[in-house]
Protein backbone atom coordinates (compact mmCIF):
# COMPACT_ATOMS: atom_id res chain seq x y z
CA UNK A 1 -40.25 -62.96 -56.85
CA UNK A 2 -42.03 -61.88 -53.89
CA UNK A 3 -39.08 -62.40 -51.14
CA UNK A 4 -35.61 -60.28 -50.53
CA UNK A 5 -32.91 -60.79 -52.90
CA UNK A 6 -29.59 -62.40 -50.88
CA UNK A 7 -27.72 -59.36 -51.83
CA UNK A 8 -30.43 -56.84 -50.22
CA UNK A 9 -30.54 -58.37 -46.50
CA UNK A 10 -26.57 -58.46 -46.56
CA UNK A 11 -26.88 -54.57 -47.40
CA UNK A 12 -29.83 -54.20 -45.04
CA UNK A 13 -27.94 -55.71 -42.26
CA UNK A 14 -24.60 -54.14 -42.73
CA UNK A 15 -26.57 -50.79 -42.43
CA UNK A 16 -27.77 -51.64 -38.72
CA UNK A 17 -25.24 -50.39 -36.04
CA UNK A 18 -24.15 -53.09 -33.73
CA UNK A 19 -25.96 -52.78 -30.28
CA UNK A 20 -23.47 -50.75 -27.78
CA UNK A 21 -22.00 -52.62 -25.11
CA UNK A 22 -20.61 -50.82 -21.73
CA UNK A 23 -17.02 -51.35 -21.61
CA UNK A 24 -15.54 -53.31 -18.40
CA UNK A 25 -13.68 -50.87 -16.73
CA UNK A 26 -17.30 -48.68 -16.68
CA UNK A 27 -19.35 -51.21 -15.32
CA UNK A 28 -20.56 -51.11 -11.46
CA UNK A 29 -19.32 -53.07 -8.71
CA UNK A 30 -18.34 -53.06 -5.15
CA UNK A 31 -15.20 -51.59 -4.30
CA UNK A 32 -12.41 -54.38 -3.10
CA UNK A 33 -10.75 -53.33 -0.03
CA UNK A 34 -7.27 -54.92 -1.89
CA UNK A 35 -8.02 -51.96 -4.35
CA UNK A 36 -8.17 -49.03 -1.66
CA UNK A 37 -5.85 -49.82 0.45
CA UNK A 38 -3.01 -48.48 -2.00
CA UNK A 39 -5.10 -45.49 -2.47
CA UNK A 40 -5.56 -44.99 1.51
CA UNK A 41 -1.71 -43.94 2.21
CA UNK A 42 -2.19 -40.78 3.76
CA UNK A 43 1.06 -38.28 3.94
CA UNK A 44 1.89 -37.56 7.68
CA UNK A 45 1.13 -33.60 7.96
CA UNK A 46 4.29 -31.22 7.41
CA UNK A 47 4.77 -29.15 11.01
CA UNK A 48 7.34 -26.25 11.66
CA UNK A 49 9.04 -23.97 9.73
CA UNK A 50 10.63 -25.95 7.53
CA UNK A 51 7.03 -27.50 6.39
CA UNK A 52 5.90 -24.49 5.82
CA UNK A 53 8.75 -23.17 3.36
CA UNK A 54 8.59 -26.59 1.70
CA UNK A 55 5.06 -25.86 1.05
CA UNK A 56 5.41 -21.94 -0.29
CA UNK A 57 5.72 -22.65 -4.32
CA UNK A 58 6.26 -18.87 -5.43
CA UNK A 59 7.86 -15.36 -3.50
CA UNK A 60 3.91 -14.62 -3.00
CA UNK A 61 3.77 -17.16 -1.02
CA UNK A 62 6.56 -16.81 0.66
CA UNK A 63 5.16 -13.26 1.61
CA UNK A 64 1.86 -14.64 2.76
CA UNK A 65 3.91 -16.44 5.30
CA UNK A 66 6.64 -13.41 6.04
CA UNK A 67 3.08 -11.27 7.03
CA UNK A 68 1.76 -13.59 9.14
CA UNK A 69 4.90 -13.66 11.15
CA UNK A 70 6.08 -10.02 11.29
CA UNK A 71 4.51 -7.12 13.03
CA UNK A 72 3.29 -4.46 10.85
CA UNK A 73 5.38 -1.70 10.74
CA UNK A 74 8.88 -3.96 10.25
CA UNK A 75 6.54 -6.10 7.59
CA UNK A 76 5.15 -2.75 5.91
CA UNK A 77 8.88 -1.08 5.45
CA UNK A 78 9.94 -4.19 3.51
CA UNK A 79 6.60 -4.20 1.77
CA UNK A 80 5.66 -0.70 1.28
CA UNK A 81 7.09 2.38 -0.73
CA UNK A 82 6.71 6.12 -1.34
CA UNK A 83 3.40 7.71 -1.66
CA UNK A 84 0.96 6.13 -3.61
CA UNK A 85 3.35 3.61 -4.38
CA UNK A 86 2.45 3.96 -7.91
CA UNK A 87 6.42 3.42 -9.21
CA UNK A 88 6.48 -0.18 -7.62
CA UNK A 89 2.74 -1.30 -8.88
CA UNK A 90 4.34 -0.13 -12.41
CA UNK A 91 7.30 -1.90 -12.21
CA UNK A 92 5.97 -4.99 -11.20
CA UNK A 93 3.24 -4.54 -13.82
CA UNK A 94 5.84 -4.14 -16.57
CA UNK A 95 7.16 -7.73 -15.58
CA UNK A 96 3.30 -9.14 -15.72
CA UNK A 97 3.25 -7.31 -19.46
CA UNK A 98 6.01 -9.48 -20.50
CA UNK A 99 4.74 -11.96 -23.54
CA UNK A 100 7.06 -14.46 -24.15
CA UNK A 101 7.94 -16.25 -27.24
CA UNK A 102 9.24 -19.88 -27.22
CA UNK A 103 11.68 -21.47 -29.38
CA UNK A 104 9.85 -25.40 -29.88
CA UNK A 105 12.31 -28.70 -30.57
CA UNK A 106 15.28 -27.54 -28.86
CA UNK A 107 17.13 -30.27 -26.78
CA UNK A 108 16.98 -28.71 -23.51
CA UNK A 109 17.69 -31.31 -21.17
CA UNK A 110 20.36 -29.51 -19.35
CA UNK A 111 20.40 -26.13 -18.91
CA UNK A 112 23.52 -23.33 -17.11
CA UNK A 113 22.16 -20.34 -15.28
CA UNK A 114 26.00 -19.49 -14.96
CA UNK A 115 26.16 -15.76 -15.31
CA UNK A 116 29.64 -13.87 -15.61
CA UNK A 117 28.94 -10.41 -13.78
CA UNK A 118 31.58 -7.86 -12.89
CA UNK A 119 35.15 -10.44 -13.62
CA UNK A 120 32.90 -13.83 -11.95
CA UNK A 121 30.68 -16.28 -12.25
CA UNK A 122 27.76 -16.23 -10.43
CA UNK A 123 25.78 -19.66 -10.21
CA UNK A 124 22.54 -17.79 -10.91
CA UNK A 125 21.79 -14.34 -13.04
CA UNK A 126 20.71 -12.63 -9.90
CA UNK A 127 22.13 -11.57 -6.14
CA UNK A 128 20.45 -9.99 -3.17
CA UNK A 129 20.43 -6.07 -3.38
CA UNK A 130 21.33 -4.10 -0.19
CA UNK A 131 18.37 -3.54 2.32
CA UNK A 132 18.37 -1.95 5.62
CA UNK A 133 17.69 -2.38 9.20
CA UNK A 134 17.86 -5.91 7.76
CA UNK A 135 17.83 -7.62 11.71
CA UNK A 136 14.48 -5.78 12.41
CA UNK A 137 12.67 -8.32 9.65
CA UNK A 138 14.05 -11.09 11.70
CA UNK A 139 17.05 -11.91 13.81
CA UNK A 140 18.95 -13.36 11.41
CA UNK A 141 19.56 -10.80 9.35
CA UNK A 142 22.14 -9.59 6.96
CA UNK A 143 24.16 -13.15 8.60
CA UNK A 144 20.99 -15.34 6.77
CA UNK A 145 21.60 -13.23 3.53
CA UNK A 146 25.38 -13.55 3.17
CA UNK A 147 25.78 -17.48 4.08
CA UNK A 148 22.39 -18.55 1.51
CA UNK A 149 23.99 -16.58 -1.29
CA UNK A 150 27.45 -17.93 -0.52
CA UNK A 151 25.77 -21.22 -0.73
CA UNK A 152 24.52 -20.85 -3.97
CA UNK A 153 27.09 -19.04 -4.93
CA UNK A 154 25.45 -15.83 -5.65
CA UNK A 155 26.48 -12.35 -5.00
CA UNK A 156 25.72 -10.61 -1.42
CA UNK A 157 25.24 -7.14 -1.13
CA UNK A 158 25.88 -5.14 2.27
CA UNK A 159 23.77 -2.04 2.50
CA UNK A 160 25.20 0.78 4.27
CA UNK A 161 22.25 0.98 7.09
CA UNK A 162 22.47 -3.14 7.36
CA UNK A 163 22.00 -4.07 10.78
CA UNK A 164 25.43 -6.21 10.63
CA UNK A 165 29.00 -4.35 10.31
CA UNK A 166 31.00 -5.47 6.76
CA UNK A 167 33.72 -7.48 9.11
CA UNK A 168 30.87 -9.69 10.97
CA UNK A 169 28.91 -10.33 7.38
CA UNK A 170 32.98 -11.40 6.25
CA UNK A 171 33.50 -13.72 9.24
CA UNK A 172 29.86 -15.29 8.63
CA UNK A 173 30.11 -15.98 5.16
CA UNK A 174 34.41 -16.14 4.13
CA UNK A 175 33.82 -17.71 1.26
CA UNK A 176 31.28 -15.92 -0.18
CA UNK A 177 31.57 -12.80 -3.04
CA UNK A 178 30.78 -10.07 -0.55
CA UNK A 179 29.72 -6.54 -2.17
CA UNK A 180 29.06 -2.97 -0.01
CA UNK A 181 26.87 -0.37 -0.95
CA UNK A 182 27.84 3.11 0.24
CA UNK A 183 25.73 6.22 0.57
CA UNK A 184 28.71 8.82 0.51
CA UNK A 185 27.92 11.94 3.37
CA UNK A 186 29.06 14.74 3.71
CA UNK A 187 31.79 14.31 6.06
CA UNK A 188 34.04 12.37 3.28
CA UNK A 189 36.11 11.02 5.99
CA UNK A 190 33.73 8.56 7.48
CA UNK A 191 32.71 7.62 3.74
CA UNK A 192 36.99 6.76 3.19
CA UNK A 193 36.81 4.97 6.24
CA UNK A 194 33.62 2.47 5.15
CA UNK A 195 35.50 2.07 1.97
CA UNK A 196 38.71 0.85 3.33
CA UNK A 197 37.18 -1.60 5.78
CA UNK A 198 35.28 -2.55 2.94
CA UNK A 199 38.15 -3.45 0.76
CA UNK A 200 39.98 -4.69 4.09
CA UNK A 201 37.19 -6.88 4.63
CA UNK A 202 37.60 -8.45 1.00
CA UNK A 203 34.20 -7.02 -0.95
CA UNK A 204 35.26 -7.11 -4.31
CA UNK A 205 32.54 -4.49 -5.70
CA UNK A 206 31.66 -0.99 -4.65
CA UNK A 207 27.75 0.02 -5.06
CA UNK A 208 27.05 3.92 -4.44
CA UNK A 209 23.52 4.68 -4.41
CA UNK A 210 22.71 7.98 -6.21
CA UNK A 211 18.86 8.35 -5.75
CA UNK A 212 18.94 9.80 -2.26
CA UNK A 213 19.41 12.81 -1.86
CA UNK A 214 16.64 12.98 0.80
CA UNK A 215 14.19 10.73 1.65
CA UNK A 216 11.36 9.37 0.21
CA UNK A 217 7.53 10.16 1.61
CA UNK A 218 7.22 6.45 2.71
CA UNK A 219 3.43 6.80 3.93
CA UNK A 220 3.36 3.11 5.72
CA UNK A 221 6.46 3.87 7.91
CA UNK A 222 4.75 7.50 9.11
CA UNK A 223 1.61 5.94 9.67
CA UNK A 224 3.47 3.02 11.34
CA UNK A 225 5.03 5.30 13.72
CA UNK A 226 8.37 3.32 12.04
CA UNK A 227 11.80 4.00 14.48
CA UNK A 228 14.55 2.48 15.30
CA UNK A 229 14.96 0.28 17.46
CA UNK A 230 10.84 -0.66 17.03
CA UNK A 231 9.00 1.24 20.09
CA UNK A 232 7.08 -0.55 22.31
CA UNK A 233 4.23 1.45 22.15
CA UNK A 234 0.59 0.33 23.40
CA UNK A 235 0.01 -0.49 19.69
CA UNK A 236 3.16 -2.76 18.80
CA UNK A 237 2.61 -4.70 22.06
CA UNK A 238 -0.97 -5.12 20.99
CA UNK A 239 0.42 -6.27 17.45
CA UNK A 240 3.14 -8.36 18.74
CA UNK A 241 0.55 -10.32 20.95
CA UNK A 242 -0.59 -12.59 18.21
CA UNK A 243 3.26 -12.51 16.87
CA UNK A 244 5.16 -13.66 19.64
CA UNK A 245 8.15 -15.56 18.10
CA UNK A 246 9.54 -12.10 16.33
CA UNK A 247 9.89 -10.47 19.59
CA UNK A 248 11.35 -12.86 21.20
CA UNK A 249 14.23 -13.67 18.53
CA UNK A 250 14.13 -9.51 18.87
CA UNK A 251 14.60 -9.34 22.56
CA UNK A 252 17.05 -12.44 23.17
CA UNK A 253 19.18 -10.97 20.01
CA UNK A 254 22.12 -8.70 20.74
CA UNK A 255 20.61 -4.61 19.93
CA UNK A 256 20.53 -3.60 16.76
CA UNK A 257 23.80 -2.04 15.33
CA UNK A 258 24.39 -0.62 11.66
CA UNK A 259 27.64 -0.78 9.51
CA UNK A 260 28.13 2.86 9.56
CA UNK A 261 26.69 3.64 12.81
CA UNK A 262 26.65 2.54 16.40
CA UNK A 263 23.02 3.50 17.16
CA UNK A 264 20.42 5.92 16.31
CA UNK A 265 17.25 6.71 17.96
CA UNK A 266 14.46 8.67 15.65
CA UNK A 267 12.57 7.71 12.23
CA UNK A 268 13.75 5.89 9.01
CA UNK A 269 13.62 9.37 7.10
CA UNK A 270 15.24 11.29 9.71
CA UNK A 271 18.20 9.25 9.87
CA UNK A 272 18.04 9.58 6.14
CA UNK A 273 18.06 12.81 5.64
CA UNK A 274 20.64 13.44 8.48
CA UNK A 275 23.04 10.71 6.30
CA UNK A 276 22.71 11.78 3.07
CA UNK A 277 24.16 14.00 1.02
CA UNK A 278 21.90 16.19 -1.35
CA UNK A 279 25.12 18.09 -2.88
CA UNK A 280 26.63 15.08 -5.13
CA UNK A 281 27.40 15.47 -8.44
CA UNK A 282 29.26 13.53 -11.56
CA UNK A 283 32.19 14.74 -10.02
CA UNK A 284 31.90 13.07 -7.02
CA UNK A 285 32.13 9.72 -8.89
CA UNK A 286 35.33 10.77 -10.08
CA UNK A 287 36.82 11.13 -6.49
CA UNK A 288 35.75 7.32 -5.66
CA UNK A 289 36.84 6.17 -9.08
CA UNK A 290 40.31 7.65 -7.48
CA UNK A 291 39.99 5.95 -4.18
CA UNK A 292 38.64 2.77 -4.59
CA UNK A 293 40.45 -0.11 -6.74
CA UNK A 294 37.57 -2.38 -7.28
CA UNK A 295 34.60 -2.69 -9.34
CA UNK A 296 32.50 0.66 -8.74
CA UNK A 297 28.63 0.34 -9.63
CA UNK A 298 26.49 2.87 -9.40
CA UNK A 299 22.72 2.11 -8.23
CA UNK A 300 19.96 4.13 -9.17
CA UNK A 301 20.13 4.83 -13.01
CA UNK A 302 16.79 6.20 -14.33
CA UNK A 303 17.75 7.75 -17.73
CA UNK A 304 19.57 6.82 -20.76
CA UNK A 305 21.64 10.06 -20.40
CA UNK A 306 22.52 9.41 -16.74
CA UNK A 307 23.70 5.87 -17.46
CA UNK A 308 26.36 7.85 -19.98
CA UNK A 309 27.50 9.86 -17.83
CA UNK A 310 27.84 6.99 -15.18
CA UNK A 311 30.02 5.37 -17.43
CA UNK A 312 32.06 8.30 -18.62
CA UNK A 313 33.04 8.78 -14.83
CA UNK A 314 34.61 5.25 -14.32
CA UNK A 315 31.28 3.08 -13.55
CA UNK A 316 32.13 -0.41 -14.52
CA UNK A 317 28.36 -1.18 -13.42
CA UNK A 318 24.85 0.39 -14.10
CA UNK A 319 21.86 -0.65 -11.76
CA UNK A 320 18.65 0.46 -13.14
CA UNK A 321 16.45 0.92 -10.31
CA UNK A 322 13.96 3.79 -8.77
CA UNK A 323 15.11 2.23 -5.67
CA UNK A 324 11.82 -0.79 -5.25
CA UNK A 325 9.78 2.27 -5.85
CA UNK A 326 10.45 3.66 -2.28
CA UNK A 327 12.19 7.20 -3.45
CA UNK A 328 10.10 8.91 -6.42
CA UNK A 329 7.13 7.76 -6.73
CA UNK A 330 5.89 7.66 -10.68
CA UNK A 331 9.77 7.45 -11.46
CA UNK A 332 10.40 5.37 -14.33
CA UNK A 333 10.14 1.67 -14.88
CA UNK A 334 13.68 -0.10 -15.41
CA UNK A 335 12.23 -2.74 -17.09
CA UNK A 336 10.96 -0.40 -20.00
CA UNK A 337 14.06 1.93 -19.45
CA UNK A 338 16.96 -1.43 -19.99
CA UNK A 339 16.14 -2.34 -24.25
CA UNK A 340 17.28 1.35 -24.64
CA UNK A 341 20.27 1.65 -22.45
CA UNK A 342 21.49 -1.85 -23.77
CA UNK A 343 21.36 -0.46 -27.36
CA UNK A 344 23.96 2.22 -26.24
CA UNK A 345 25.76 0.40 -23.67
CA UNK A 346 25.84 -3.54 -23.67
CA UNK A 347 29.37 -4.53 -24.00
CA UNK A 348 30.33 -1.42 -22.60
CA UNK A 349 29.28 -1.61 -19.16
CA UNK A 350 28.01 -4.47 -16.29
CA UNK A 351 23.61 -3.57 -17.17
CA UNK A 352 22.16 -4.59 -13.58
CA UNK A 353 18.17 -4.48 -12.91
CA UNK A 354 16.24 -4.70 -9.92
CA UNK A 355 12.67 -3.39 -8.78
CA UNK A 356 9.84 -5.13 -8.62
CA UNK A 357 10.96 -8.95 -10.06
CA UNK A 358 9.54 -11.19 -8.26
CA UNK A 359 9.48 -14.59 -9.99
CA UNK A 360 12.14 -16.55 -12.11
CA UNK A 361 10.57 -15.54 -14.99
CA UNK A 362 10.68 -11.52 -14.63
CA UNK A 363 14.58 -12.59 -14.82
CA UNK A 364 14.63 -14.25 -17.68
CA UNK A 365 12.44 -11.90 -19.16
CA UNK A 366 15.12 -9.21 -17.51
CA UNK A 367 17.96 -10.73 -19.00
CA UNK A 368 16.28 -11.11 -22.55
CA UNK A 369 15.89 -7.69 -22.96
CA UNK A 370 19.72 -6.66 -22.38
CA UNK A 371 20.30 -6.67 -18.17
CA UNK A 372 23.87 -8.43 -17.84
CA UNK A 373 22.76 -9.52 -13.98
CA UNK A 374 19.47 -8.73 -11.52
CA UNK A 375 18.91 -8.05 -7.76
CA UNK A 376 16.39 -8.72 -5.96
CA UNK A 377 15.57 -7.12 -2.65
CA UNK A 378 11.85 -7.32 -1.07
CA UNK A 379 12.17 -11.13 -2.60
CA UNK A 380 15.08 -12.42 -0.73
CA UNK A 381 13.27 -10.37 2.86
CA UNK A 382 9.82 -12.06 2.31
CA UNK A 383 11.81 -15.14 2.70
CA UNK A 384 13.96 -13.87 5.49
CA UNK A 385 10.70 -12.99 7.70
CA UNK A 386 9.00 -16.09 6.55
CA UNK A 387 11.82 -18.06 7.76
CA UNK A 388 15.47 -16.82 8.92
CA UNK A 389 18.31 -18.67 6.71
CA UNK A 390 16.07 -21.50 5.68
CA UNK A 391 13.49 -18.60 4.29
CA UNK A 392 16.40 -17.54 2.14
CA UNK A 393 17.33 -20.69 0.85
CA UNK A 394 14.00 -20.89 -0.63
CA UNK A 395 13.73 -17.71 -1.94
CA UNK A 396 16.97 -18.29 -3.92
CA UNK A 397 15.48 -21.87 -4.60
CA UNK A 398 12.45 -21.01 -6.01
CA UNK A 399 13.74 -18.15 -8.42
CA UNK A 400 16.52 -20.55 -9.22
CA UNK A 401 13.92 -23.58 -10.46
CA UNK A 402 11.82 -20.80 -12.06
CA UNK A 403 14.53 -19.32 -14.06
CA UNK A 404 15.70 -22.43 -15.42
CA UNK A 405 12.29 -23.68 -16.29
CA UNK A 406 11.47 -20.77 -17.86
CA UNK A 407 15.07 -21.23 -19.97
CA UNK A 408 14.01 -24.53 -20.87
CA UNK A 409 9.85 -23.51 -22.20
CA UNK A 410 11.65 -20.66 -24.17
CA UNK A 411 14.24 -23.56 -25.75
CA UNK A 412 17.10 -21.47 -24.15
CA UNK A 413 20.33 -23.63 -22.69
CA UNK A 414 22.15 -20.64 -21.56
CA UNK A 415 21.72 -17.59 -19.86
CA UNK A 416 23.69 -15.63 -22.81
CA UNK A 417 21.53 -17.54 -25.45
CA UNK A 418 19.37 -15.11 -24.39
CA UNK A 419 18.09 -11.98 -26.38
CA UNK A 420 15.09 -9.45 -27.34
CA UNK A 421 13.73 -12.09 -29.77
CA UNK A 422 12.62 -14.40 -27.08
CA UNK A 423 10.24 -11.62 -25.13
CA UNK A 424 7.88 -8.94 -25.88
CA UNK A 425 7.45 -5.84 -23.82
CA UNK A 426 3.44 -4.34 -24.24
CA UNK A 427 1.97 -1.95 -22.31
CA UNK A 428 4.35 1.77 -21.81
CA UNK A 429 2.29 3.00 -24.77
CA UNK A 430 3.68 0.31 -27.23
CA UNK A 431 1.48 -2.53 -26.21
CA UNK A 432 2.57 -5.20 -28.95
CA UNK A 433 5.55 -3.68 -30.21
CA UNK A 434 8.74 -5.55 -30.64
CA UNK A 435 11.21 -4.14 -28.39
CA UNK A 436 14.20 -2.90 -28.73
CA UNK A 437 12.60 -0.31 -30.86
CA UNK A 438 12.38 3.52 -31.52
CA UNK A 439 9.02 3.47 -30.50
CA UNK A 440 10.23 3.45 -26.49
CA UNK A 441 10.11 7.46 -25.38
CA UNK A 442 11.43 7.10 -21.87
């Protein structure tokens, strides 16, 4: 009577917890030199350029490296723009207000960043925009530019003010798609005679730029005291001490010469404003429609109405752009202008974008709201200074990884799989609206 019942101390001991016991692989002992050796295999340290490059995972970083190597005031035209330089902080914080919105349990295994633009293919949805003085970043130039694209098979773009002439950028890269941009003058007959060497020369595409009818207030380049050729003044001697590679390449490197002009002594916006013509009009697209057989863009778009009236005149291109922010300053942002003028005009025009993208992703996200094709400019130059050819290379490298990555998170396995469903566009006063949408007042 007195003692447990069999039944209640096999209930009593089923309710004790067995004692815990420290698992094997958590137990103390001394390390085995058979076990470290395998983790003891240290990587042989990456010197040079190409180390460098290898080690630059993003465009950022490829600028960090690009301002460490160029004096200031060549450095600060690539990186700077007008005034406050409010229009290229916006534009670059439209792309950072992008929210995009994955499709899950697609196969995306492969993926084609093939892009038809303008009759093509281009191997990538992006080329390199026209940029000037292009030899004062570094030595290489416009000739780095032309031969990395050709190798990836991208489009090239010769500006106007490049620091190579359009038969030398055709010898360096013959099997490239070569493109000119042309800033028409006044005297017309120089502008005929940069057209026909341009079609002599094989450029395919025509690229007027529209936004400049005088010069932009770029603060950095006054404050720079920014000519050309660079001035050795006490303070760019004083600069280039601690830079010494970039004057070198300068000063062992044939002079710098332009496309249009021989030389020129004096500021970036003087030369400007003694180029440029502040007279154009609509018209005066109609007169190169008339004398020039290829494609004809036009660069500088900032308003749905404009890009209609581009069109009506003969444009088989649109490039949305405020020019990287370096003309107006608080002009509009492509990005937010593009889900509007593809509602009008996709299918009836080539929809280009550049300013301000500066990551595989902004062209994806660029693409996904209605651009048929982006440029980038400041991009492919941070590469240049950070490197010459091989600089490029990765530029075009790491936007090309990017973009297809970003394809493949989204569940995208082409570029024209892409549409406004797979991105959202907040901030412009519409922060978490679905875009395209009437709610856009640009």
């Amino acid at each position: 009577m007195g003692g447990p019942r069999p039944d209640d101390e096999q209930r009593q001991t089923m309710q004790t917890p067995p004692k815990a016991t420290v698992p094997p692989a958590l137990r103390r002992r001394l390390p085995r030199v058979a076990d470290l050796a395998p983790l003891m295999q240290f990587k042989k340290p990456g010197l040079g350029t190409t180390a460098r490059l290898q080690r630059a995972n993003t465009v950022w970083d490829l600028r960090d490296l690009a301002k460490r190597r160029t004096p200031t005031a060549p450095f600060d035209y690539t990186d700077g723009a007008a005034e406050a330089e409010i229009s290229l902080a916006r534009a670059r914080q439209a792309f950072l207000d992008i929210e995009f919105r994955p499709g899950i349990l697609r196969d995306v295994e492969t993926v084609s960043t093939v892009t038809p633009i303008l009759g093509r293919d281009s191997a990538l949805p992006f080329g390199i925009a026209p940029t000037g003085f292009t030899r004062m970043m570094q030595s290489e130039g416009e000739y780095a530019g032309s031969r990395a694209a050709a190798a990836a098979g991208i489009p090239y773009t010769l500006s106007t003010m490049g620091t190579a002439s359009i038969e030398d950028v055709a010898r360096a890269a013959p099997d490239g798609r070569n493109w000119f941009q042309l800033y028409l003058w006044t005297d017309r007959d120089r502008s005929l005679e940069l057209i026909a060497r341009a079609a002599a020369a094989g450029n395919d595409t025509l690229m007027v730029t529209v936004d400049t009818a005088v010069a932009g207030a770029r603060l950095r380049d006054v404050r720079n005291g920014m000519t050309i050729p660079p001035a050795l003044t006490l303070k760019t001697v004083v600069d280039a001490s601690y830079r010494p590679a970039w004057w070198f390449n300068f000063l062992t490197h044939e002079p710098l010469s332009f496309a249009s002009l021989s030389r020129y002594s004096g500021t970036v916006a003087d030369l400007i404003d003694s180029m440029f013509d502040p007279t154009l009009t609509f018209e005066d697209l109609d007169w190169l429609r008339s004398v020039w057989k290829g494609n004809l863009v036009v660069k500088g778009i900032q308003t749905l109405d404009d890009a209609r009236k581009a069109v009506d005149h003969g444009a088989d291109g649109i490039i949305l752009s405020n020019h990287g922010g370096r003309q107006l300053d608080r002009a509009p942002v492509p990005l937010h202008l593009l889900p509007r003028v593809a509602a009008e005009l996709k299918g009836k025009t080539a929809i280009i974008l550049d300013t301000g993208i500066m990551s595989g992703g902004d062209i994806v996200a660029a693409v996904a709201l209605g651009a048929d094709f982006t440029l980038i400019g400041r991009a492919y130059l941070y590469g240049l200074m950070a490197g010459g050819r091989r600089g490029v290379d990765r530029t075009i490298e790491i936007l090309g990884t990017q973009t297809a990555r970003t394809m493949q998170l989204l569940g995208v396995n082409r570029i024209g799989d892409l549409n406004p469903d797979h991105v959202r566009l907040l901030g412009e006063g519409t922060a978490h609206a679905d875009l395209p949408g009437a709610a856009l007042t640009l």
